[in-house]
N, C-alpha and C. Protein backbone atom coordinates (compact mmCIF):
# COMPACT_ATOMS: atom_id res chain seq x y z
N UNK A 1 -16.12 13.88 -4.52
CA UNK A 1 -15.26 15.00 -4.24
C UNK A 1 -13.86 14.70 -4.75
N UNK A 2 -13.01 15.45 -5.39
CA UNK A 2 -12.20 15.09 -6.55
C UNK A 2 -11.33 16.43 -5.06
N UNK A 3 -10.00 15.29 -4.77
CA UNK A 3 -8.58 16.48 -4.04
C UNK A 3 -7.60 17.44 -4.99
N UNK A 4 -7.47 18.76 -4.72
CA UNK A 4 -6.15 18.79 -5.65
C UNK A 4 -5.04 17.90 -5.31
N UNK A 5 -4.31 18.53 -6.28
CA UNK A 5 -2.79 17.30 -6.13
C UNK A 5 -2.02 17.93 -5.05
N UNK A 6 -2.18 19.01 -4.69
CA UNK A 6 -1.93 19.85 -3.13
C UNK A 6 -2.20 18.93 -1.93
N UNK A 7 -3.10 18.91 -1.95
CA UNK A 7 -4.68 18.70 -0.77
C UNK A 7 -4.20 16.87 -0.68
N UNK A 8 -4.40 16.27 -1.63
CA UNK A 8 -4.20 15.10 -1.48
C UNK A 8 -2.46 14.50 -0.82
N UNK A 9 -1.74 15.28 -1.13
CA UNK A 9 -0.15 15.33 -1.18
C UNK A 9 -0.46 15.22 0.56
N UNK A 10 -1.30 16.43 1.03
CA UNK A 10 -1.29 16.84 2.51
C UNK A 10 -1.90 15.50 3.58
N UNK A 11 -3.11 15.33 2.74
CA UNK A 11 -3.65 13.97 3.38
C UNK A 11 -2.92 12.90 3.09
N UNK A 12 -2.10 12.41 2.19
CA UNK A 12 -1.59 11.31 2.55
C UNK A 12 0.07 11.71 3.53
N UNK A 13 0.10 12.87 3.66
CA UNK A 13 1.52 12.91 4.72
C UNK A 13 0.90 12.84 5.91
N UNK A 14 -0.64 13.50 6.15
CA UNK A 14 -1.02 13.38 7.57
C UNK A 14 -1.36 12.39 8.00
N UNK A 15 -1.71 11.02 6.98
CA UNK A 15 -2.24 10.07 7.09
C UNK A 15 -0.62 9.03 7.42
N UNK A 16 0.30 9.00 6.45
CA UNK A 16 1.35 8.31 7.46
C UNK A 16 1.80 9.01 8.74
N UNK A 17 1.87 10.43 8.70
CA UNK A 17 1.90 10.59 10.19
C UNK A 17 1.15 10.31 11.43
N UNK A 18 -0.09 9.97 11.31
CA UNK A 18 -0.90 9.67 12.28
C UNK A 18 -1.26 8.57 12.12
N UNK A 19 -0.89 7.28 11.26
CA UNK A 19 -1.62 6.42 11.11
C UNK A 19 -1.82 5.41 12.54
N UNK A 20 -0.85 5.62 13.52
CA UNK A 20 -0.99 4.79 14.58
C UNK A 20 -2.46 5.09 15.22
N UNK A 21 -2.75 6.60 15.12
CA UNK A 21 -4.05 7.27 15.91
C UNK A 21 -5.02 7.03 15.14
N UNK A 22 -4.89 6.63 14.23
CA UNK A 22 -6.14 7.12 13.09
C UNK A 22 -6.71 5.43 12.40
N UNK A 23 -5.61 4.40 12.68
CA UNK A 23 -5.82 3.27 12.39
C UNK A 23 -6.26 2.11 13.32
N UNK A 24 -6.40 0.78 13.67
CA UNK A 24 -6.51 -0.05 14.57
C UNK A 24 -4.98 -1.03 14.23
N UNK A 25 -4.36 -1.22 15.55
CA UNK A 25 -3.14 -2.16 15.36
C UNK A 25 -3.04 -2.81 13.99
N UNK A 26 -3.86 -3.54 14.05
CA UNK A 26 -3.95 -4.59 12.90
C UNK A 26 -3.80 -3.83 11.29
N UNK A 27 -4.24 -2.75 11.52
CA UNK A 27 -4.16 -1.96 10.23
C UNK A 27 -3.35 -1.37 9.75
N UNK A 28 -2.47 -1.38 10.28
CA UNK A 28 -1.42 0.05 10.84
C UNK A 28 -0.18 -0.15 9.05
N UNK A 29 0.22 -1.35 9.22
CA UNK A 29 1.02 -1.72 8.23
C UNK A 29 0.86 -1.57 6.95
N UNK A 30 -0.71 -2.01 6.99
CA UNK A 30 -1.42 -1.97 5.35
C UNK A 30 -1.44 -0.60 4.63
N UNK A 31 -1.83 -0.24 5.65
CA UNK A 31 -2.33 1.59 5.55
C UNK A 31 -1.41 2.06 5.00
N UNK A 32 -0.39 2.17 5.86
CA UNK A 32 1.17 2.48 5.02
C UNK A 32 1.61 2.37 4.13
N UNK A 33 1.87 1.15 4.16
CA UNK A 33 2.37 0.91 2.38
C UNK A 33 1.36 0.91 1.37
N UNK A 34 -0.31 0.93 1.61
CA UNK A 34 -1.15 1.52 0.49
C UNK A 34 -0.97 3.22 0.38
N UNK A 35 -0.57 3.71 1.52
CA UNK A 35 -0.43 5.34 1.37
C UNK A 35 0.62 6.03 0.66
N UNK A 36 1.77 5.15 0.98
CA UNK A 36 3.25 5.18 0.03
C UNK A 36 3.20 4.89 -1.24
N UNK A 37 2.44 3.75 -1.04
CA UNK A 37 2.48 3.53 -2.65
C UNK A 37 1.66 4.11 -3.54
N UNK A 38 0.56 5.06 -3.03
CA UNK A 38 -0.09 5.59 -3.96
C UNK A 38 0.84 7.23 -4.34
N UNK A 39 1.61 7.87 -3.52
CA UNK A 39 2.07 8.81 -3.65
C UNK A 39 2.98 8.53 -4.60
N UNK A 40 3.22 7.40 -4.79
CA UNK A 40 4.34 6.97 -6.19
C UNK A 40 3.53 6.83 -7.24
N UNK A 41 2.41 6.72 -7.18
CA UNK A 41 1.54 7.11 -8.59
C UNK A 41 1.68 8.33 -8.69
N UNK A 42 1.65 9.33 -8.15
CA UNK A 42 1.56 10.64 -8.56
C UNK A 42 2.25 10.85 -10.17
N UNK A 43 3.34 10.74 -9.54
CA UNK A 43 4.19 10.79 -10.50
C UNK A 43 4.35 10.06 -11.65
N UNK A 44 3.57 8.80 -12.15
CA UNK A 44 3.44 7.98 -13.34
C UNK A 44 2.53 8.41 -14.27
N UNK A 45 3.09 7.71 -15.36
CA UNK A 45 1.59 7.57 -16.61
C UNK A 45 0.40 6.50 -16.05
N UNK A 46 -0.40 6.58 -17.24
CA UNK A 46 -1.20 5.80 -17.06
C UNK A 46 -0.95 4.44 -16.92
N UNK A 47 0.26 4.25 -17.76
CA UNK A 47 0.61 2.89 -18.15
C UNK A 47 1.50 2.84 -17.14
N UNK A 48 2.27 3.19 -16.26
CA UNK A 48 3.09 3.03 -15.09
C UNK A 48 2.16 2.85 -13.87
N UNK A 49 1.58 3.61 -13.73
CA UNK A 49 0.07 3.12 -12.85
C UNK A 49 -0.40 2.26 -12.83
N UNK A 50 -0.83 1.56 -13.95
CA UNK A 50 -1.25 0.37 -14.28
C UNK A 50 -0.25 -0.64 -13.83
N UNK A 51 1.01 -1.03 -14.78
CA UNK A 51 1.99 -1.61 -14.25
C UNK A 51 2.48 -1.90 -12.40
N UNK A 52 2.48 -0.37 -11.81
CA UNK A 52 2.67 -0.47 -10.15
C UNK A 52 1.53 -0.87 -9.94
N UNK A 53 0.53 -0.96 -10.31
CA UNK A 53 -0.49 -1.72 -9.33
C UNK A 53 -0.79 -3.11 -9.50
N UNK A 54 -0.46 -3.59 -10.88
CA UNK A 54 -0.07 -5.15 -11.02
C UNK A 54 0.76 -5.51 -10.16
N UNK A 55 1.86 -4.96 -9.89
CA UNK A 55 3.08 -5.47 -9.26
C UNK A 55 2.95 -5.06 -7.26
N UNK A 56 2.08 -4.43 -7.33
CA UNK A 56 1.74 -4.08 -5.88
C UNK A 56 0.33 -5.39 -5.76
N UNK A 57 -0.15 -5.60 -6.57
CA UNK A 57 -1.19 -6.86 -6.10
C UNK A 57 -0.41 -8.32 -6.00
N UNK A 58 0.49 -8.12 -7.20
CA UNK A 58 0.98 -9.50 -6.52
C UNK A 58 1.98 -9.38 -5.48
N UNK A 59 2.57 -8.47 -5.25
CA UNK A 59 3.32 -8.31 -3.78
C UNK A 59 2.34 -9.33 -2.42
N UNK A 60 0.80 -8.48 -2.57
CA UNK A 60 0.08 -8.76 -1.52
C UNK A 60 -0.19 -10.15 -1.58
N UNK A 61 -0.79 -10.49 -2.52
CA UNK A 61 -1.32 -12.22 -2.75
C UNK A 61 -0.06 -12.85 -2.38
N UNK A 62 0.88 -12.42 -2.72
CA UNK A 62 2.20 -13.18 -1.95
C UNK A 62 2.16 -13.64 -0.66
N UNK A 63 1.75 -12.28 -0.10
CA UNK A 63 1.91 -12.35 1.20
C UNK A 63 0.61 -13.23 1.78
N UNK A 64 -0.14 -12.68 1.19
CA UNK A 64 -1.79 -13.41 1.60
C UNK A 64 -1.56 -14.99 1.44
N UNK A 65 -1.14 -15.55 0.47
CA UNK A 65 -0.66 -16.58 0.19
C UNK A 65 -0.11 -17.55 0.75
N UNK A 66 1.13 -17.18 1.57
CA UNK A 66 1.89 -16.82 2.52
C UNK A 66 1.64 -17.70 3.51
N UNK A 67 0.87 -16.67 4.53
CA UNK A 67 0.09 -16.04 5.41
C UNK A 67 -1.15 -17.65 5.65
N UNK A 68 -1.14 -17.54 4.63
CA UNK A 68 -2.64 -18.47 4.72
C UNK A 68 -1.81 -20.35 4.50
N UNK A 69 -1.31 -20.73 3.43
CA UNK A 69 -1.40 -21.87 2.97
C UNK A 69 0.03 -22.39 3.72
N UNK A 70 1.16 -21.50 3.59
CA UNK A 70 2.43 -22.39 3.93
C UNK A 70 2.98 -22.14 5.64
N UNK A 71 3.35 -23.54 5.79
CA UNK A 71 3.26 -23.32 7.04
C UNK A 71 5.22 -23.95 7.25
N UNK A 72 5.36 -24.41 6.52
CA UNK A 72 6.81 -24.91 6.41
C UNK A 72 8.05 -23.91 5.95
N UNK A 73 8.80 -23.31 6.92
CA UNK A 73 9.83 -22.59 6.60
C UNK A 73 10.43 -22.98 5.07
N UNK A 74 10.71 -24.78 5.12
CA UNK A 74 11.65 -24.79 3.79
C UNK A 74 10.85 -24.46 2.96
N UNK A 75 9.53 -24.86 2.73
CA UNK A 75 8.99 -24.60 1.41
C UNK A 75 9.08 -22.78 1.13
N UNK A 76 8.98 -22.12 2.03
CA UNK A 76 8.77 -20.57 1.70
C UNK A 76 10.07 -20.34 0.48
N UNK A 77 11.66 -21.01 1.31
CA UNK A 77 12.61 -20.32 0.54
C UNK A 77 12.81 -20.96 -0.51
């Protein structure tokens, strides 16, 4: 099922608006900034699309990264 660019515009505003109801705690953050950041594709080329989503994966592995291996304040900064 393919959204218009209407329809989709609507679901991702209802979707950050409700995401507390509609998500589990733990999810709540991700959701968001995958919902934001796709509404900023709207507006790109192909090749800007491409580009924001390189730069939105390594955002995450950052964090995943992060998250997982370093446990030492100094090393983070």
């Amino acid at each position: 099922m393919k959204l218009s660019e209407k329809d989709f515009e609507d679901f991702t505003e209802m979707l950050l608006k409700n995401t507390a109801e509609l998500c589990p705690p733990e999810e709540q953050e991700i959701v968001k900034k995958i919902t934001s950041f796709r509404q900023v594709l709207i507006e790109e080329s192909d090749r800007g699309c491409a580009l924001m989503a390189v730069a939105f994966i390594d955002e995450l592995l950052i964090d995943l990264l992060k998250a997982y291996f370093i446990e030492n304040v100094a090393l983070i900064e």
